[in-house]
N, C-alpha and C. Protein backbone atom coordinates (compact mmCIF):
# COMPACT_ATOMS: atom_id res chain seq x y z
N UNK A 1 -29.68 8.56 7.10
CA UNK A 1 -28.36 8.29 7.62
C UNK A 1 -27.40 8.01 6.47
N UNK A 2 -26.13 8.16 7.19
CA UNK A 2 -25.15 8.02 5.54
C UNK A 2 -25.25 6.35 4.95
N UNK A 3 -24.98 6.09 4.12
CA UNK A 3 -25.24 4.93 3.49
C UNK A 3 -23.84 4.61 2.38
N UNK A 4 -22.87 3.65 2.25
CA UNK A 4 -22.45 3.20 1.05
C UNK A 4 -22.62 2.02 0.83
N UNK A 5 -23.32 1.35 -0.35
CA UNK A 5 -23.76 0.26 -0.60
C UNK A 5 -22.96 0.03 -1.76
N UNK A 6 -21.77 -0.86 -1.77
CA UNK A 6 -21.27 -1.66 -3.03
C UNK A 6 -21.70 -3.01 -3.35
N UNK A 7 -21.17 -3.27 -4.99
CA UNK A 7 -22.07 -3.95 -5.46
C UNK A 7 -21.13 -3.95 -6.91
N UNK A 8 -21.63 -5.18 -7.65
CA UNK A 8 -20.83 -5.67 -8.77
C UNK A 8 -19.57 -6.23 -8.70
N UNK A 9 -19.21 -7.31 -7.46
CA UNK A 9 -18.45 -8.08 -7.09
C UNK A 9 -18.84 -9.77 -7.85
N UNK A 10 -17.68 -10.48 -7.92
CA UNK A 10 -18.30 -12.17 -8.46
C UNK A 10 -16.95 -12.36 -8.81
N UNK A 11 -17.44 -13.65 -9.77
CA UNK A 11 -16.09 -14.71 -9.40
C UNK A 11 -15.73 -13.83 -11.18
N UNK A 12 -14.48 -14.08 -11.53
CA UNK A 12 -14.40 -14.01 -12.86
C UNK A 12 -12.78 -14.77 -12.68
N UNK A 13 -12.39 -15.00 -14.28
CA UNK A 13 -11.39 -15.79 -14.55
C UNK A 13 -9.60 -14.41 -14.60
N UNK A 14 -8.81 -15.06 -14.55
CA UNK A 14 -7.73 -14.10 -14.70
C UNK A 14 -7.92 -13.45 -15.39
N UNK A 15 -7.29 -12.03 -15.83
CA UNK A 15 -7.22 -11.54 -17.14
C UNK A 15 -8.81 -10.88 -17.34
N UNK A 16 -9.44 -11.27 -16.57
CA UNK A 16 -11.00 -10.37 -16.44
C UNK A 16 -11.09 -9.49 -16.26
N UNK A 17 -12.68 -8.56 -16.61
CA UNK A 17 -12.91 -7.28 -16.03
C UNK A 17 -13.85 -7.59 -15.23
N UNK A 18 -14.13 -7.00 -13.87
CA UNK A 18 -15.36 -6.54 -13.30
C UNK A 18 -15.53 -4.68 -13.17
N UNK A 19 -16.91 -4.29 -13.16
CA UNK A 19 -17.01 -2.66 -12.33
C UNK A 19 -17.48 -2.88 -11.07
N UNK A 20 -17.00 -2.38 -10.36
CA UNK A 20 -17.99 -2.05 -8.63
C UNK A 20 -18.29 -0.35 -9.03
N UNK A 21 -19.43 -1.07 -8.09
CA UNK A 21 -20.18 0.19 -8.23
C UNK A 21 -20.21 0.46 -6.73
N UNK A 22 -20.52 2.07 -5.91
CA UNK A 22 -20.29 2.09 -4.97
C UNK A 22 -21.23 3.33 -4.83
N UNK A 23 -22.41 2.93 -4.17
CA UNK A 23 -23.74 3.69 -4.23
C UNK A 23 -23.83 4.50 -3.04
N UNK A 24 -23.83 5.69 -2.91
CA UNK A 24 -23.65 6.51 -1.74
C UNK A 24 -25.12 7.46 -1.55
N UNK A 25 -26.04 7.84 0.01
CA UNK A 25 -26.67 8.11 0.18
C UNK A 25 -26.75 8.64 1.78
N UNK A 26 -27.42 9.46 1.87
CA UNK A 26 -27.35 10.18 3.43
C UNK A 26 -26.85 11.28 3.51
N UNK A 27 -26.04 11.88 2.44
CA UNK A 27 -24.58 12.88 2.40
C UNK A 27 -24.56 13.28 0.95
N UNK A 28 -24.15 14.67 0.99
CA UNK A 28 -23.72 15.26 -0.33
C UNK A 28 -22.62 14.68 -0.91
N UNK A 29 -22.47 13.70 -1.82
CA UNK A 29 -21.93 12.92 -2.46
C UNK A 29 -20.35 13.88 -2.80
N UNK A 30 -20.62 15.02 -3.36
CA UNK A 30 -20.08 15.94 -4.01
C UNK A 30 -19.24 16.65 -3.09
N UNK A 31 -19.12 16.64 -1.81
CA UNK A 31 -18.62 17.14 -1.11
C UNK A 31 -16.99 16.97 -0.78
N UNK A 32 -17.20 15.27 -0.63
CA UNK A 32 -16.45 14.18 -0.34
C UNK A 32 -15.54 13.45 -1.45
N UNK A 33 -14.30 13.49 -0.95
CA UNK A 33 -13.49 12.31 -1.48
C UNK A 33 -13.61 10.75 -0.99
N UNK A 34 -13.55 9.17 -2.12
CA UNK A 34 -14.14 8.41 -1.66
C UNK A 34 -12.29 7.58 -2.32
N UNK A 35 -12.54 6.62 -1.21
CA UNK A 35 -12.09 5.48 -1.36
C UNK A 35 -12.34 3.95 -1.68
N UNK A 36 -11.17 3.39 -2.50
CA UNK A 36 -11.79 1.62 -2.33
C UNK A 36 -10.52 1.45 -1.76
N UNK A 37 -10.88 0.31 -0.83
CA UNK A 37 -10.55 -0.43 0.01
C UNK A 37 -10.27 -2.10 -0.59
N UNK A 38 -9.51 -2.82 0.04
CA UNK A 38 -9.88 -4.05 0.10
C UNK A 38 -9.17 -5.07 1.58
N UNK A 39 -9.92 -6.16 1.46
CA UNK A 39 -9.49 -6.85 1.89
C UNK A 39 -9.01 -8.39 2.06
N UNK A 40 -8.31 -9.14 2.06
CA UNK A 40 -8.14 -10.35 1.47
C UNK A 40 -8.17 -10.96 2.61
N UNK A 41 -8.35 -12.55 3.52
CA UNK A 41 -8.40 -13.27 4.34
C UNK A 41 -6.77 -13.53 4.82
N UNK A 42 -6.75 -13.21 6.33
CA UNK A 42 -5.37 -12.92 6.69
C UNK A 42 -5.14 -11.95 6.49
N UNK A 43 -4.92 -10.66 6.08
CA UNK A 43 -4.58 -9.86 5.57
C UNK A 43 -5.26 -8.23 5.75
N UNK A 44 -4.60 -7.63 6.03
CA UNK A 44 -5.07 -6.28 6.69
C UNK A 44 -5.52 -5.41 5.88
N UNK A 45 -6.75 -4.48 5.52
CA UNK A 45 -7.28 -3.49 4.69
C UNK A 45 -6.16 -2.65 4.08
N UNK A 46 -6.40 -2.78 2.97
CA UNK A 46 -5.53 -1.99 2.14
C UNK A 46 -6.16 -0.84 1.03
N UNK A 47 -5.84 0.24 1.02
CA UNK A 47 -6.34 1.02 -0.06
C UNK A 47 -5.68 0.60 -1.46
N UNK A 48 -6.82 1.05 -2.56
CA UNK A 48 -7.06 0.24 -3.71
C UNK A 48 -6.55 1.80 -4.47
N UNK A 49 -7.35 2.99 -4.07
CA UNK A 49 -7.70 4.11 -5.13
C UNK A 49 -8.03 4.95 -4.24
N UNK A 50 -8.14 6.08 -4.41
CA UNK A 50 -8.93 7.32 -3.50
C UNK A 50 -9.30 8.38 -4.79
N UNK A 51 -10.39 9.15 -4.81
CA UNK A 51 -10.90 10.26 -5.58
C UNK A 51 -11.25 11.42 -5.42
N UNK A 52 -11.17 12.62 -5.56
CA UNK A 52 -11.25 13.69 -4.93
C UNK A 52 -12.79 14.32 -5.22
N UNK A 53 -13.00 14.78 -4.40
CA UNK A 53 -14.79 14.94 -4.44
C UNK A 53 -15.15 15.84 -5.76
N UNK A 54 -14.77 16.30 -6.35
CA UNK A 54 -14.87 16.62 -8.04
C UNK A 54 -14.32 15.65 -9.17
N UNK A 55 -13.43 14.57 -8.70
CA UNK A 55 -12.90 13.95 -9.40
C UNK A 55 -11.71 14.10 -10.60
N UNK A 56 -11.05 15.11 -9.85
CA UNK A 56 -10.37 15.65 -11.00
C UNK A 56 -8.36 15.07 -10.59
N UNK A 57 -9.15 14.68 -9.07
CA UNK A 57 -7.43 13.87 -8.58
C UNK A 57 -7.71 12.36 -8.32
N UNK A 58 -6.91 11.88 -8.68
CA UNK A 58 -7.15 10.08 -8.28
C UNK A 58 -5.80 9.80 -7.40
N UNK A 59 -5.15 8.62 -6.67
CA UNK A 59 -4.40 8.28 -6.58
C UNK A 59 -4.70 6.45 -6.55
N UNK A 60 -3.37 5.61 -6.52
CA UNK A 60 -3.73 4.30 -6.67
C UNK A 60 -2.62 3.49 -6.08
N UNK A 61 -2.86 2.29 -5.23
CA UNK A 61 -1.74 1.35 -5.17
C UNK A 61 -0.88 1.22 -6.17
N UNK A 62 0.31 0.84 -6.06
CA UNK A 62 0.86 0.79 -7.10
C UNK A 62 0.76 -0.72 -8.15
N UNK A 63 0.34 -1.89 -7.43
CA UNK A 63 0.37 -3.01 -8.01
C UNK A 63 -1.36 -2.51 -8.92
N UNK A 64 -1.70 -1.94 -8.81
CA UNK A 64 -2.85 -1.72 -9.43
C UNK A 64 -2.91 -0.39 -10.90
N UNK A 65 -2.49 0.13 -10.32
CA UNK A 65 -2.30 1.52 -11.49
C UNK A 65 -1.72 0.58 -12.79
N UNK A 66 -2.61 1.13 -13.79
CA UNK A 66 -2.56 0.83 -14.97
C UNK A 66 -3.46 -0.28 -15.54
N UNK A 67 -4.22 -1.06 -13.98
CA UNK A 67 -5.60 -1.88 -14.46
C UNK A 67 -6.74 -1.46 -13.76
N UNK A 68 -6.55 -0.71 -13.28
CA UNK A 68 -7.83 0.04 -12.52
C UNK A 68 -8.38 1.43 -12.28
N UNK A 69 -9.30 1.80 -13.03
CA UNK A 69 -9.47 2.88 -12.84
C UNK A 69 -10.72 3.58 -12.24
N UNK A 70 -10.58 4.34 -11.16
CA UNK A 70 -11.84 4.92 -10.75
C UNK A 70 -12.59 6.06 -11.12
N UNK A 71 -13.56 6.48 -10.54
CA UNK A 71 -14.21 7.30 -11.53
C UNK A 71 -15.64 7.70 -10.72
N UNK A 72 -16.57 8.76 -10.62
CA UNK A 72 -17.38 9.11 -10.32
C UNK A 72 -18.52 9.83 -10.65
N UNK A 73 -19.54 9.82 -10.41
CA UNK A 73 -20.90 10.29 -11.15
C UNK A 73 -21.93 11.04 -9.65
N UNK A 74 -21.00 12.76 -9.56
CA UNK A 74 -22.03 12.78 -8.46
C UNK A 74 -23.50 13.11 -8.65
N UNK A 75 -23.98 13.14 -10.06
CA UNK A 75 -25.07 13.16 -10.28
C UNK A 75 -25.94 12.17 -9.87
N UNK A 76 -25.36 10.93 -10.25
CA UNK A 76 -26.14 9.42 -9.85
C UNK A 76 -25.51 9.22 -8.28
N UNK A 77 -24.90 10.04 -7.70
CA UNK A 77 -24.49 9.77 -5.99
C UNK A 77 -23.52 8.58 -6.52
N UNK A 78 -22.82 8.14 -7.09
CA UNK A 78 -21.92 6.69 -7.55
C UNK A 78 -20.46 6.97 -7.57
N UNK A 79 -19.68 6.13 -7.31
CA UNK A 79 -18.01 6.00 -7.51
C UNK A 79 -18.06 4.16 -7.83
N UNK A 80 -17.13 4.52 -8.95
CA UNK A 80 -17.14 3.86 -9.69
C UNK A 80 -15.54 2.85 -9.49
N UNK A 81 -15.36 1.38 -9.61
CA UNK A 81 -14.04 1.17 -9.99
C UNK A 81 -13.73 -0.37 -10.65
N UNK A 82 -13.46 0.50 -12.14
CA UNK A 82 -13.12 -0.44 -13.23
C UNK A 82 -11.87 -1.37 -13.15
N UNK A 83 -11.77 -2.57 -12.93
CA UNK A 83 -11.12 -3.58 -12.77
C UNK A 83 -10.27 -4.29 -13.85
N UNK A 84 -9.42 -4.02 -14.26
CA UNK A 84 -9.02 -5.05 -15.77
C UNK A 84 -7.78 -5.89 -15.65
N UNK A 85 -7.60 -6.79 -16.36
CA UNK A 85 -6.58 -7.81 -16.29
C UNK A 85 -6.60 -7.80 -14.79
N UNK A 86 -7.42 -8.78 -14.37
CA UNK A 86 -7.35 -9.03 -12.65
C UNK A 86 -6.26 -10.11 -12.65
N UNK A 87 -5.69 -10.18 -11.22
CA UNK A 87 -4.63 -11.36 -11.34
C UNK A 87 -5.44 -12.04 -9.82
N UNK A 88 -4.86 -13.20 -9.61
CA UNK A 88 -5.44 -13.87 -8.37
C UNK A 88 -5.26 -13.19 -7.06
N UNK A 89 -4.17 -12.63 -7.09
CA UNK A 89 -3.87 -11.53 -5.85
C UNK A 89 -4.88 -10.32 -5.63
N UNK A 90 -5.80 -10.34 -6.75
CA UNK A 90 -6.81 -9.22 -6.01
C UNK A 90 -7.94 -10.01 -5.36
N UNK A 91 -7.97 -10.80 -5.32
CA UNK A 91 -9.08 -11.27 -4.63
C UNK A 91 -9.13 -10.78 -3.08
N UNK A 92 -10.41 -10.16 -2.85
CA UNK A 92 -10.84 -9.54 -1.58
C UNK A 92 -12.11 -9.40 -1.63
N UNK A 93 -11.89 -8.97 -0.24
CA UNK A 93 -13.64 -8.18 0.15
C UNK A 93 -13.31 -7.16 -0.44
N UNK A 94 -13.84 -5.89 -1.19
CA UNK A 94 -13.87 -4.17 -1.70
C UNK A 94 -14.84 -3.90 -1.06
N UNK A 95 -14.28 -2.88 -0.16
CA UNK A 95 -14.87 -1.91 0.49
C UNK A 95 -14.80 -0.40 -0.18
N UNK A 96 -15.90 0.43 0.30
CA UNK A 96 -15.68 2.17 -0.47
C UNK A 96 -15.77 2.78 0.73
N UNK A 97 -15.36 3.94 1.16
CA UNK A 97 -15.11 4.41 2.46
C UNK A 97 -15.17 6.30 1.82
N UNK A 98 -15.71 6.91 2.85
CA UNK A 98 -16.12 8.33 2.79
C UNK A 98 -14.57 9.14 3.33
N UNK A 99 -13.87 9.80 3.02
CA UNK A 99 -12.76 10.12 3.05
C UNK A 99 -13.25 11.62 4.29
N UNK A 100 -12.70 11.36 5.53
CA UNK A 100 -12.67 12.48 6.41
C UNK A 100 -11.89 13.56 6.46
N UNK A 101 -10.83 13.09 6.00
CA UNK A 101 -9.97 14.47 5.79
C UNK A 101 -8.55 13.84 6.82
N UNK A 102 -7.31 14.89 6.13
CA UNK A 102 -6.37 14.13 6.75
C UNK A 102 -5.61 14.50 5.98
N UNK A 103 -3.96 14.14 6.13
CA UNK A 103 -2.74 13.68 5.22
C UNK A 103 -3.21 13.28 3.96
N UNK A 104 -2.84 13.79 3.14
CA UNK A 104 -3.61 13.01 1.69
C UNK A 104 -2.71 11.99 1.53
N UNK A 105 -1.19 12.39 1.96
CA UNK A 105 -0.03 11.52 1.70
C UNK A 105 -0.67 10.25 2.17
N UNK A 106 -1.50 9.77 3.18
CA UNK A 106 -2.26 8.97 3.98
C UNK A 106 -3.25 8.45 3.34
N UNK A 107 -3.67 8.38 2.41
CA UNK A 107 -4.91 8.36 1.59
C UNK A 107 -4.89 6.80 1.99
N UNK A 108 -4.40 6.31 1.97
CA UNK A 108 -4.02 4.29 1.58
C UNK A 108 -4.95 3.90 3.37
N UNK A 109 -4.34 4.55 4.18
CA UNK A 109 -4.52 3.96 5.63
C UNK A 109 -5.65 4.38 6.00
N UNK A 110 -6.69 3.46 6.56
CA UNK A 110 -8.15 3.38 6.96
C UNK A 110 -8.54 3.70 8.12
N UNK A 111 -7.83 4.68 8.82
CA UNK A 111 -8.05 5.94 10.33
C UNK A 111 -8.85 6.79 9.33
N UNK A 112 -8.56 7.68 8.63
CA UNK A 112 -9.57 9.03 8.06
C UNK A 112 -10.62 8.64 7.09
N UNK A 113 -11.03 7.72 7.82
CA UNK A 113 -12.13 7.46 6.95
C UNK A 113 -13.43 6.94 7.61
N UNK A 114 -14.77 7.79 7.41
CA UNK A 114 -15.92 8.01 8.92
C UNK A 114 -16.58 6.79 8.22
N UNK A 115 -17.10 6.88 7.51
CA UNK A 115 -18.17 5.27 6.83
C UNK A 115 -17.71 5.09 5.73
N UNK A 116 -18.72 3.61 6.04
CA UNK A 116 -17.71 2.31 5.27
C UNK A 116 -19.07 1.70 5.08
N UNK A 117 -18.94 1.27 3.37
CA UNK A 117 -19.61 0.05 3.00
C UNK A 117 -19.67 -1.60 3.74
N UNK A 118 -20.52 -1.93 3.16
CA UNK A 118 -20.55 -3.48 3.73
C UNK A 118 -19.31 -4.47 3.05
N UNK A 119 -19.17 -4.27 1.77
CA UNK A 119 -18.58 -4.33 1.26
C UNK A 119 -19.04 -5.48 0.00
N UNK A 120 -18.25 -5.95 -1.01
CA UNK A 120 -18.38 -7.14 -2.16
C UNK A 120 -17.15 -7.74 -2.34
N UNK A 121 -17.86 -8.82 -2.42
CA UNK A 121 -16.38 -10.04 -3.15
C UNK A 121 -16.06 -9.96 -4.15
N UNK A 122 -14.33 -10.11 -4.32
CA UNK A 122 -14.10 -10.46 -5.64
C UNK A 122 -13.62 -11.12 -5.58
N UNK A 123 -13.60 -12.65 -6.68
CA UNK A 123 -12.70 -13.44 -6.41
C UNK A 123 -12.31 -13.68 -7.88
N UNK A 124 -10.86 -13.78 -8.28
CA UNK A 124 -10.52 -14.31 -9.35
C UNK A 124 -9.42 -15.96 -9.62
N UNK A 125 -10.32 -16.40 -9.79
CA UNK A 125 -9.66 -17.85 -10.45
C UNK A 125 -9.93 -18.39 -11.59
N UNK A 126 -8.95 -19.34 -11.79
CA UNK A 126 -9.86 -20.30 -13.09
C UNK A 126 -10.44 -21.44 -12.81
């Protein structure tokens, strides 16, 4: 069955890096464009990044572009997303989500998207 299992979530201080890793199984990895997601308490799922199933298109929130970058390995079935200079406002659940197809303009909103990780925490404080 399809599977996304993320992972490499934790606490770190401002100004930190974390990677999530976002382990995909059940499905031709390669097929598919993938998303991160997040979510913060109160606060409604928001797209982080989306990748195009070759990886050759990205798109990104805008409060994020320029500290985050995603990235993919469909050899290892993995999508990848590098975290830098975190500020306290990212703190969420990250979710990765299998991209169904749709409006790309839409990429951000979490209707075209069939499975979904469990997801990982991130939390940044000092």
């Amino acid at each position: 069955q399809v599977q996304l299992v993320e992972s490499g979530g934790g606490l770190v201080q401002p100004g930190g890096s974390l990677r999530l890793s976002c382990a995909a199984s059940g499905f031709t990895l390669d097929a598919y464009a993938i998303a991160w997601f997040r979510q913060a308490p109160g606060k409604e799922r928001e797209g982080v990044s989306w990748i195009r199933s070759d990886g050759a298109d990205t798109y990104y929130k805008d409060s994020v572009k320029g500290r985050f970058t995603i990235s993919r390995d469909n050899a290892k079935n993995t999508v990848y997303l590098q975290m830098n200079s975190l500020k306290p406002e990212d703190t969420a659940v990250y979710y990765c989500a299998r991209y169904g197809g749709g409006d790309i303009n839409a990429w951000a909103l979490a209707y075209d998207y069939d499975f979904w990780g469990q997801g990982t925490q991130v939390t940044v404080s000092s």
